[in-house]
Structure formats: C-alpha cells, structure tokens
PDB file of N, CA and C in Angstrom:
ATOM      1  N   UNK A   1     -92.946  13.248  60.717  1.00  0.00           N
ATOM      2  CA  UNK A   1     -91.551  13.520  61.012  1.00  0.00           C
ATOM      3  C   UNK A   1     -91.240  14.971  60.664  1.00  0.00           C
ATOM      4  N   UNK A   2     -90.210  15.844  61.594  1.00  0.00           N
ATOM      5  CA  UNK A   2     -90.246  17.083  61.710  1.00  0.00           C
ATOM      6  C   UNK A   2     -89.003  17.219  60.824  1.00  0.00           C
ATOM      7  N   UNK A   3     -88.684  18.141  59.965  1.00  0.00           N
ATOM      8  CA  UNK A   3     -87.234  18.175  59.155  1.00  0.00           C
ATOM      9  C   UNK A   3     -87.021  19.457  60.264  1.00  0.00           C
ATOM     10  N   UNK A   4     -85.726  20.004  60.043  1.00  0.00           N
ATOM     11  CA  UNK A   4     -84.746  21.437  60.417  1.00  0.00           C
ATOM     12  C   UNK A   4     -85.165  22.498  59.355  1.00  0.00           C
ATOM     13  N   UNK A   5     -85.696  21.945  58.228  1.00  0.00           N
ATOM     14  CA  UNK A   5     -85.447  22.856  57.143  1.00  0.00           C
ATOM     15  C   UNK A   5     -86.787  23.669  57.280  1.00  0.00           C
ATOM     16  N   UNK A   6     -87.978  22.943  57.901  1.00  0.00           N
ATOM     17  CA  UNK A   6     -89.177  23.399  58.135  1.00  0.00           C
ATOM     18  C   UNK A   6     -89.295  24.070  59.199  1.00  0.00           C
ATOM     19  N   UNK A   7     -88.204  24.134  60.294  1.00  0.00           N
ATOM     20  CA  UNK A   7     -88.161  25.268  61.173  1.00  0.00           C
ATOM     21  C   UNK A   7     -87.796  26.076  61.537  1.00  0.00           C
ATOM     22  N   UNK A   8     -87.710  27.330  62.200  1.00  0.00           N
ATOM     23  CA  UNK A   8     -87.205  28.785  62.020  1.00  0.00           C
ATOM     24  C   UNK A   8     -86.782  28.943  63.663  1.00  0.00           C
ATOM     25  N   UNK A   9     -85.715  29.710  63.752  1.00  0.00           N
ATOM     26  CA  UNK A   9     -85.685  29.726  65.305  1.00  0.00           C
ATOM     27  C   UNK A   9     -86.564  31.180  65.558  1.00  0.00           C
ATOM     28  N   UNK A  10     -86.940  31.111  66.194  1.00  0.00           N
ATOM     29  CA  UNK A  10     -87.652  32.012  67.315  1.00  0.00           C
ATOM     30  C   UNK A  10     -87.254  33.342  68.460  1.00  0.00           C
ATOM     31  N   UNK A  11     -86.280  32.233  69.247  1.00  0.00           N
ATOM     32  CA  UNK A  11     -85.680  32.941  70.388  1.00  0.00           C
ATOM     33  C   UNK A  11     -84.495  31.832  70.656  1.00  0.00           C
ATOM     34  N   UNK A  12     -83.359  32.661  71.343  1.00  0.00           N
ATOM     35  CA  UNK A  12     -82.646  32.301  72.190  1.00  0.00           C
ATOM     36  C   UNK A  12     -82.001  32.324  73.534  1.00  0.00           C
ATOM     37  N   UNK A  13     -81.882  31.639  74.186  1.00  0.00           N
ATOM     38  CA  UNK A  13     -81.956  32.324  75.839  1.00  0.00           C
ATOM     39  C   UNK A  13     -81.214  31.356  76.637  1.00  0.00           C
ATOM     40  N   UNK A  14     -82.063  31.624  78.104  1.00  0.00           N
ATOM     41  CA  UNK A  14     -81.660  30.746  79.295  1.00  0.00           C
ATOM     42  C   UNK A  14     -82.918  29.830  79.334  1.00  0.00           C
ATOM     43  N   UNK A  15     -82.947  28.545  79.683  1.00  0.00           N
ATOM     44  CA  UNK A  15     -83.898  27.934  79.973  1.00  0.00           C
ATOM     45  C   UNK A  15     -85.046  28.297  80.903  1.00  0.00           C
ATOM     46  N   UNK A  16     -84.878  29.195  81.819  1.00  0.00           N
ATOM     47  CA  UNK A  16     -86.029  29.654  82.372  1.00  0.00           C
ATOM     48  C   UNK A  16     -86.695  30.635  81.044  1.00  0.00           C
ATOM     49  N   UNK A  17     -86.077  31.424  80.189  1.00  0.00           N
ATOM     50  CA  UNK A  17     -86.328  32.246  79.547  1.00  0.00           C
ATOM     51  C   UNK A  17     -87.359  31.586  78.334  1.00  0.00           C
ATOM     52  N   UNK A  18     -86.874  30.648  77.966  1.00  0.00           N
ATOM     53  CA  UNK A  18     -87.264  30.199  76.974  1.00  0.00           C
ATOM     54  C   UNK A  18     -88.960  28.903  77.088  1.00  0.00           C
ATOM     55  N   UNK A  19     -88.461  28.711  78.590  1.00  0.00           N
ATOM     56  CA  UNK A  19     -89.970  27.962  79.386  1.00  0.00           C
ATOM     57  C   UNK A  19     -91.122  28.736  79.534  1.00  0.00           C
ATOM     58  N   UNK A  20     -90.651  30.554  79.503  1.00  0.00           N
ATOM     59  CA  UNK A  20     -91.383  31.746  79.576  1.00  0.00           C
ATOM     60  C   UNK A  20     -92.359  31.649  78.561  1.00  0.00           C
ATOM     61  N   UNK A  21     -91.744  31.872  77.126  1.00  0.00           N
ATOM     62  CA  UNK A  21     -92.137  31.740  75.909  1.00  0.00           C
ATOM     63  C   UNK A  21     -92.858  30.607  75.485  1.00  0.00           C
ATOM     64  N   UNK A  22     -92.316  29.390  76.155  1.00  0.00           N
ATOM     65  CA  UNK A  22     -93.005  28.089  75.350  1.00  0.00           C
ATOM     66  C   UNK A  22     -94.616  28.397  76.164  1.00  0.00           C
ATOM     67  N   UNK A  23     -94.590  28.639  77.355  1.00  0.00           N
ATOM     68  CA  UNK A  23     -96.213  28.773  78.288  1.00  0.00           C
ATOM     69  C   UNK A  23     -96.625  29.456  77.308  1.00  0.00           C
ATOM     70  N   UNK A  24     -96.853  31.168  76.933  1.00  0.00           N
ATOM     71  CA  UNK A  24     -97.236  31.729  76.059  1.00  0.00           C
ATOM     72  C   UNK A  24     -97.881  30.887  74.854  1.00  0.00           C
ATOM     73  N   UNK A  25     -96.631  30.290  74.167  1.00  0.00           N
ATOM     74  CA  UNK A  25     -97.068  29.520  72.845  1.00  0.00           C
ATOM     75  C   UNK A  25     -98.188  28.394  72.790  1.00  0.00           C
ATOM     76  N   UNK A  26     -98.136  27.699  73.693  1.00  0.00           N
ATOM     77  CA  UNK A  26     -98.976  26.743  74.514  1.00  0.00           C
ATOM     78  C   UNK A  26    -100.281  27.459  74.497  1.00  0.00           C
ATOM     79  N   UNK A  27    -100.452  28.244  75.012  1.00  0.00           N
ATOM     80  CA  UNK A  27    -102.135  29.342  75.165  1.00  0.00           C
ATOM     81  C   UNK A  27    -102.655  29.186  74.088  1.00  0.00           C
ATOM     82  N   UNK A  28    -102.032  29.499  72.809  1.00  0.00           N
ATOM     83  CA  UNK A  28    -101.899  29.744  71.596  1.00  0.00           C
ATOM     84  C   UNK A  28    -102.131  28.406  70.751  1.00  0.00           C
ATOM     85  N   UNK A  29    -101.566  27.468  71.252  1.00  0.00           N
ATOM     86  CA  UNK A  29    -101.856  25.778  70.551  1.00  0.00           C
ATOM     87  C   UNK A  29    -100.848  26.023  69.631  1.00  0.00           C
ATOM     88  N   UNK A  30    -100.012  26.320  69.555  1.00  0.00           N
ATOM     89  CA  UNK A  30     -98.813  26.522  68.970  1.00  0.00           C
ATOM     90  C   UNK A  30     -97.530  25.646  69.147  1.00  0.00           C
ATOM     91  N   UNK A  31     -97.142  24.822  67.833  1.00  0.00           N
ATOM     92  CA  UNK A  31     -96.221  23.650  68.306  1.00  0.00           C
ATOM     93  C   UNK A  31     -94.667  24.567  68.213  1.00  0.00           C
ATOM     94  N   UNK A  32     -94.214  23.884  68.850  1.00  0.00           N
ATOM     95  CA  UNK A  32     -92.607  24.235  69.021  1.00  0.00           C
ATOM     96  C   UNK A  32     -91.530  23.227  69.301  1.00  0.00           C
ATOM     97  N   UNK A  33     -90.453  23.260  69.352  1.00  0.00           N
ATOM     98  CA  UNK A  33     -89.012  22.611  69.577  1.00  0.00           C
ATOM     99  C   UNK A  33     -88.306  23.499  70.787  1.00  0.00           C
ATOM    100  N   UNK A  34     -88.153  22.763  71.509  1.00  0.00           N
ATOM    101  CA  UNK A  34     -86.729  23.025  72.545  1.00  0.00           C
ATOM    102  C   UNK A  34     -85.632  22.319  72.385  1.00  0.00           C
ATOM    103  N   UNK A  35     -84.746  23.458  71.740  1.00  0.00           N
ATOM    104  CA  UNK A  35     -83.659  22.469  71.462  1.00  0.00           C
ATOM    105  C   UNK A  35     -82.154  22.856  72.184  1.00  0.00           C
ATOM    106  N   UNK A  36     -81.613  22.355  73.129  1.00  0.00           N
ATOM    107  CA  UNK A  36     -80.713  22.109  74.542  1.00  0.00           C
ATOM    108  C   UNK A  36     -79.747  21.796  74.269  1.00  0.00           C
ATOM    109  N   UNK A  37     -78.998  23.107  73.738  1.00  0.00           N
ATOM    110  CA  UNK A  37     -77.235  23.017  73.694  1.00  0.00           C
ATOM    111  C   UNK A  37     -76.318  22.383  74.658  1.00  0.00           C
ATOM    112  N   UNK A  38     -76.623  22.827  75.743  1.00  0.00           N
ATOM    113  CA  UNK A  38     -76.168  22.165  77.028  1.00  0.00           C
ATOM    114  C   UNK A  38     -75.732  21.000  77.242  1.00  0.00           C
ATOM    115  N   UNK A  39     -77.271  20.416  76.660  1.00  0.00           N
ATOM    116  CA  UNK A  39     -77.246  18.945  76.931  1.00  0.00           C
ATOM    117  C   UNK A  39     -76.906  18.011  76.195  1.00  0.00           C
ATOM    118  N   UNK A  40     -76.757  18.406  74.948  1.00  0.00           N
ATOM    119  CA  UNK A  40     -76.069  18.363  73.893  1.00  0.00           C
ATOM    120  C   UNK A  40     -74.160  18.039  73.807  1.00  0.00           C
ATOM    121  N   UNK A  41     -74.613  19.288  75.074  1.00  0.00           N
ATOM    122  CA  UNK A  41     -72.822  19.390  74.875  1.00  0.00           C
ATOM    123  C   UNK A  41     -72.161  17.995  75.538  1.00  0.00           C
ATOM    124  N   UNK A  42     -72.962  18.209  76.600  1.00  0.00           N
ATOM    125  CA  UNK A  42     -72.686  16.904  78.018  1.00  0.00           C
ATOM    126  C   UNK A  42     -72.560  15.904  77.142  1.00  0.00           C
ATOM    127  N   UNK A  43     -73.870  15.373  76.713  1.00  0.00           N
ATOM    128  CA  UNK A  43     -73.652  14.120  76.070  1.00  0.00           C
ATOM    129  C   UNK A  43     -72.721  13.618  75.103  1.00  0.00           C
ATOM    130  N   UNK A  44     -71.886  14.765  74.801  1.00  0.00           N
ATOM    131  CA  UNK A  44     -71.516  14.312  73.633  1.00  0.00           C
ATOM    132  C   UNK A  44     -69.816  14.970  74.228  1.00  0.00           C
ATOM    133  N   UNK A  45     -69.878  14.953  75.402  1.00  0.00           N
ATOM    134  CA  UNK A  45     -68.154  15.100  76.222  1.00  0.00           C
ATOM    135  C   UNK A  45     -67.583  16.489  75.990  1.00  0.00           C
ATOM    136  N   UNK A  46     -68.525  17.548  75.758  1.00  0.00           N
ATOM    137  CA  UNK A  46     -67.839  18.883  75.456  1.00  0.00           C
ATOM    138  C   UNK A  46     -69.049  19.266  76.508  1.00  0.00           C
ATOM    139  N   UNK A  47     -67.808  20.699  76.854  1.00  0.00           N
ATOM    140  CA  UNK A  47     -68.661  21.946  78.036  1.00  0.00           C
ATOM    141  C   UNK A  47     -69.102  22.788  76.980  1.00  0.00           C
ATOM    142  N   UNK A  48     -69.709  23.618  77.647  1.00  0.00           N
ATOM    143  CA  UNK A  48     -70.137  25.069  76.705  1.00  0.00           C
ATOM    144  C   UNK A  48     -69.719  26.073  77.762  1.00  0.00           C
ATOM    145  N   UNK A  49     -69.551  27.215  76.936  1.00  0.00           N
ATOM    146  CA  UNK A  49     -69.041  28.324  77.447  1.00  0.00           C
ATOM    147  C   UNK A  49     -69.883  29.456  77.904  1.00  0.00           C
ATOM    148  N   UNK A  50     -70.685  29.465  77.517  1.00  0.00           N
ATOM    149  CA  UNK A  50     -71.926  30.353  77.683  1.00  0.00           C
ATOM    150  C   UNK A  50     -73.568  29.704  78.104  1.00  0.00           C
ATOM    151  N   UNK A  51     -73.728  29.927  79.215  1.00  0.00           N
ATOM    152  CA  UNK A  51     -74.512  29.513  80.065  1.00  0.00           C
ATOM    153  C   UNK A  51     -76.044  30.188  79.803  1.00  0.00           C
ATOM    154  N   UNK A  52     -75.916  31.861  79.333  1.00  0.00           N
ATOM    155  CA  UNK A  52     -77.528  32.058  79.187  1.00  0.00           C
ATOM    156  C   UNK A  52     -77.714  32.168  77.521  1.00  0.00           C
ATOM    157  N   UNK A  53     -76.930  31.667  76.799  1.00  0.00           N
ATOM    158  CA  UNK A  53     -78.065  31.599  75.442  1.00  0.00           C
ATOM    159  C   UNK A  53     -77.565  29.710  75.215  1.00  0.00           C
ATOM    160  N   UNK A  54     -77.991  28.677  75.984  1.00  0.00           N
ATOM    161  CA  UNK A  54     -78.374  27.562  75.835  1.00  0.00           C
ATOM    162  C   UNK A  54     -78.880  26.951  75.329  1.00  0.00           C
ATOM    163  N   UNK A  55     -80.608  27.385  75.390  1.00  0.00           N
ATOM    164  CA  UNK A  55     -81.438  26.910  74.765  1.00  0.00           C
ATOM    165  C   UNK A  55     -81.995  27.572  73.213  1.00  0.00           C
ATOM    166  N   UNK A  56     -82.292  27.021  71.975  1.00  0.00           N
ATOM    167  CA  UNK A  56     -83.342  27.586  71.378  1.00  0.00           C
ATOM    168  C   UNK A  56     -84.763  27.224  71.201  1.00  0.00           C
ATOM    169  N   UNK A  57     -85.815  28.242  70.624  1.00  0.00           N
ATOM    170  CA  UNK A  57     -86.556  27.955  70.377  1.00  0.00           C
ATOM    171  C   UNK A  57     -87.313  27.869  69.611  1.00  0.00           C
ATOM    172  N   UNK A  58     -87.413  26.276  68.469  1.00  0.00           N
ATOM    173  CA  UNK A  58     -88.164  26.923  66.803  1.00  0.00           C
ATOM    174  C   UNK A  58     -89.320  26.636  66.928  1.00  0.00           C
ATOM    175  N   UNK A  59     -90.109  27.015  65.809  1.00  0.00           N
ATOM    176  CA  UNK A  59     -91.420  26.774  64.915  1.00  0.00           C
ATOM    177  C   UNK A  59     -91.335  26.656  63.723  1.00  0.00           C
ATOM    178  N   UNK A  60     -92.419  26.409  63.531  1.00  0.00           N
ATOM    179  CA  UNK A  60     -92.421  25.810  62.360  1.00  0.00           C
ATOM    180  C   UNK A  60     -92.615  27.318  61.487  1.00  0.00           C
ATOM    181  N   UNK A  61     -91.923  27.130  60.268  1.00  0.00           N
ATOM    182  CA  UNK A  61     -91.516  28.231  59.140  1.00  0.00           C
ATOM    183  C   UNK A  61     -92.963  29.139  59.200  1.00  0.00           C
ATOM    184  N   UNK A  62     -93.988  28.186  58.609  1.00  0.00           N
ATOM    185  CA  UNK A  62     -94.997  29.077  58.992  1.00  0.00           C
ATOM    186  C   UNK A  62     -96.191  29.509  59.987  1.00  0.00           C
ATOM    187  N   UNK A  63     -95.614  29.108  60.816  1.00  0.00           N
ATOM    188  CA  UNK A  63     -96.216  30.235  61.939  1.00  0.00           C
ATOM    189  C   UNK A  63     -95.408  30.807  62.735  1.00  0.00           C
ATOM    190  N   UNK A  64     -94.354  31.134  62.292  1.00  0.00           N
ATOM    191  CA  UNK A  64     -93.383  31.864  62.563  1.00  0.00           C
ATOM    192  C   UNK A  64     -93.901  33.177  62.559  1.00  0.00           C
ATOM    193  N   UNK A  65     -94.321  33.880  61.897  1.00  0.00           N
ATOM    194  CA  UNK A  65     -95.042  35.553  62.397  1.00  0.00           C
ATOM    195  C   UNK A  65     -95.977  35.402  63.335  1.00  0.00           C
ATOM    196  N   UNK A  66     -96.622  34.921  63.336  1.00  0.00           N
ATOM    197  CA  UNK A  66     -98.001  34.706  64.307  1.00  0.00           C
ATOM    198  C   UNK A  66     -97.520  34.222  65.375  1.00  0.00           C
ATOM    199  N   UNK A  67     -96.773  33.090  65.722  1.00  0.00           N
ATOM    200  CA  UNK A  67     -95.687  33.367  67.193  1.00  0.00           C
ATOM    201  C   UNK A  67     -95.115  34.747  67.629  1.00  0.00           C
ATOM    202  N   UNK A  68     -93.795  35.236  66.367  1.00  0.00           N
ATOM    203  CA  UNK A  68     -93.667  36.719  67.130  1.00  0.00           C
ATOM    204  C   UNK A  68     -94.296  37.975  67.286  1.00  0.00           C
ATOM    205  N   UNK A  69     -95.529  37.632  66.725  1.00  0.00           N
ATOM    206  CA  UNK A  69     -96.578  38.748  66.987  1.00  0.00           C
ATOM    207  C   UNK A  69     -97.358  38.801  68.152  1.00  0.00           C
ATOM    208  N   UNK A  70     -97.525  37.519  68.365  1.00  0.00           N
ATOM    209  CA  UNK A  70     -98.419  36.868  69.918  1.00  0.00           C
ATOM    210  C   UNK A  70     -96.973  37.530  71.124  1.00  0.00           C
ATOM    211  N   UNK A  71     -95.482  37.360  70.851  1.00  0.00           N
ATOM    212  CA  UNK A  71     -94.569  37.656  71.897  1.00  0.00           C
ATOM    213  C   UNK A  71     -94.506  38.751  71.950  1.00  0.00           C
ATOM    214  N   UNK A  72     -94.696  39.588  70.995  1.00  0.00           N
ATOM    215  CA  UNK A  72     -94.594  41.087  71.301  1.00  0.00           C
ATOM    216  C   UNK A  72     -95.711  41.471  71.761  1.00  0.00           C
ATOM    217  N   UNK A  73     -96.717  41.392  71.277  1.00  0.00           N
ATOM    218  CA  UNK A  73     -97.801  42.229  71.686  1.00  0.00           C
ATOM    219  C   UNK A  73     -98.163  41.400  73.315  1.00  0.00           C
ATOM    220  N   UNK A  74     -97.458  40.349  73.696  1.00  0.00           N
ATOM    221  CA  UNK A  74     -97.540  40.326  75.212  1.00  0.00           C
ATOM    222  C   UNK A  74     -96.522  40.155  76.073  1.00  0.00           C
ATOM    223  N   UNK A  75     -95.506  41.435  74.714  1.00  0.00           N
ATOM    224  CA  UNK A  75     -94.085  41.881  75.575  1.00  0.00           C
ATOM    225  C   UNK A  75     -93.693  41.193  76.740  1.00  0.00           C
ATOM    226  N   UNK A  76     -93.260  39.974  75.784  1.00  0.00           N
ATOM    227  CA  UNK A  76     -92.396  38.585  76.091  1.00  0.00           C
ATOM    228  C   UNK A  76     -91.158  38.799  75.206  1.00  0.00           C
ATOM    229  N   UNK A  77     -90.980  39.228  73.955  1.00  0.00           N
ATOM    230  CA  UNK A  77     -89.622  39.781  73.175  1.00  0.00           C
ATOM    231  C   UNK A  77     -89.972  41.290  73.452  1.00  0.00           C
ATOM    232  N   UNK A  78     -88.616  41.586  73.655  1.00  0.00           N
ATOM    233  CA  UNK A  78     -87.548  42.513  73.646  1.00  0.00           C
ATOM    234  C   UNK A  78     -86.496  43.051  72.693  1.00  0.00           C
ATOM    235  N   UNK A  79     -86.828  42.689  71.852  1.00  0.00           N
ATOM    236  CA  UNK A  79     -86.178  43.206  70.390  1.00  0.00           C
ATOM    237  C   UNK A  79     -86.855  42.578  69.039  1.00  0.00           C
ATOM    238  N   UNK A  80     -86.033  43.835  68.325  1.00  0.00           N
ATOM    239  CA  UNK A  80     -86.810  43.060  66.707  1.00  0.00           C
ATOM    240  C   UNK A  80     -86.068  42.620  65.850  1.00  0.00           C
ATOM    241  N   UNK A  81     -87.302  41.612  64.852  1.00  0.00           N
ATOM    242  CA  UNK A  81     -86.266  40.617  64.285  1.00  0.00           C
ATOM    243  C   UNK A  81     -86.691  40.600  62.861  1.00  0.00           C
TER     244      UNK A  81
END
C-alpha cells in the first residue's frame, strides 16, 4: 500500500504533457502516480477552472532525483526545481 507521505510530486501539466513524461519514466522502470484533478472534480460535482495544469505527477520520495535527472538530461523539463 502506497501512503501520500512517501510521494513527491514531480510535474504538473496537461494530460498529454504528463503521458509525455510517464513514457520516459517507463524506459527507466520507474514507478509513478497519475493523479487527475479533473476527474476528481467531476466525480465529486465540482468543475475546475484551469484546464492545463490538471494532472500531477508523483514518485516515490526516493527516486525522486533520478526521475528529474533522467527529464532533464532528455529535456522533457523545462525548468528547475
């Protein structure tokens, strides 16, 4: 069983954006969470207001560098964190 407390977010985006990143991580054997504000919202009878940062994306606390090192160096992120 996965806690919140053991995971770190990653990135935040649009769902194509963030499907970008999970392929990458995948290469890598690298587990992750997609976790879907959106859908979230629906289900639960509220809209959201903002359409491209929807989705996030965690890992686990520690491999949290070694994910954003794998995204940069195959300039998939665009800023630093």
């Amino acid at each position: 069983m996965m806690y919140k407390s053991k995971l770190k977010e990653l990135f935040t985006g649009s769902f194509i954006e963030v499907q970008k990143l999970c392929s990458t991580l995948e290469d890598f054997n690298l587990k992750y969470i997609v976790q879907d504000d959106k859908k979230s919202a629906v289900l639960a009878g509220f809209g959201i207001t903002n359409l491209n940062y929807t989705h996030r994306l965690l890992v686990y606390k520690n491999d949290y560098d070694f994910a954003l090192k794998i995204l940069k160096i195959t300039n998939q992120v665009w800023f630093d964190c």
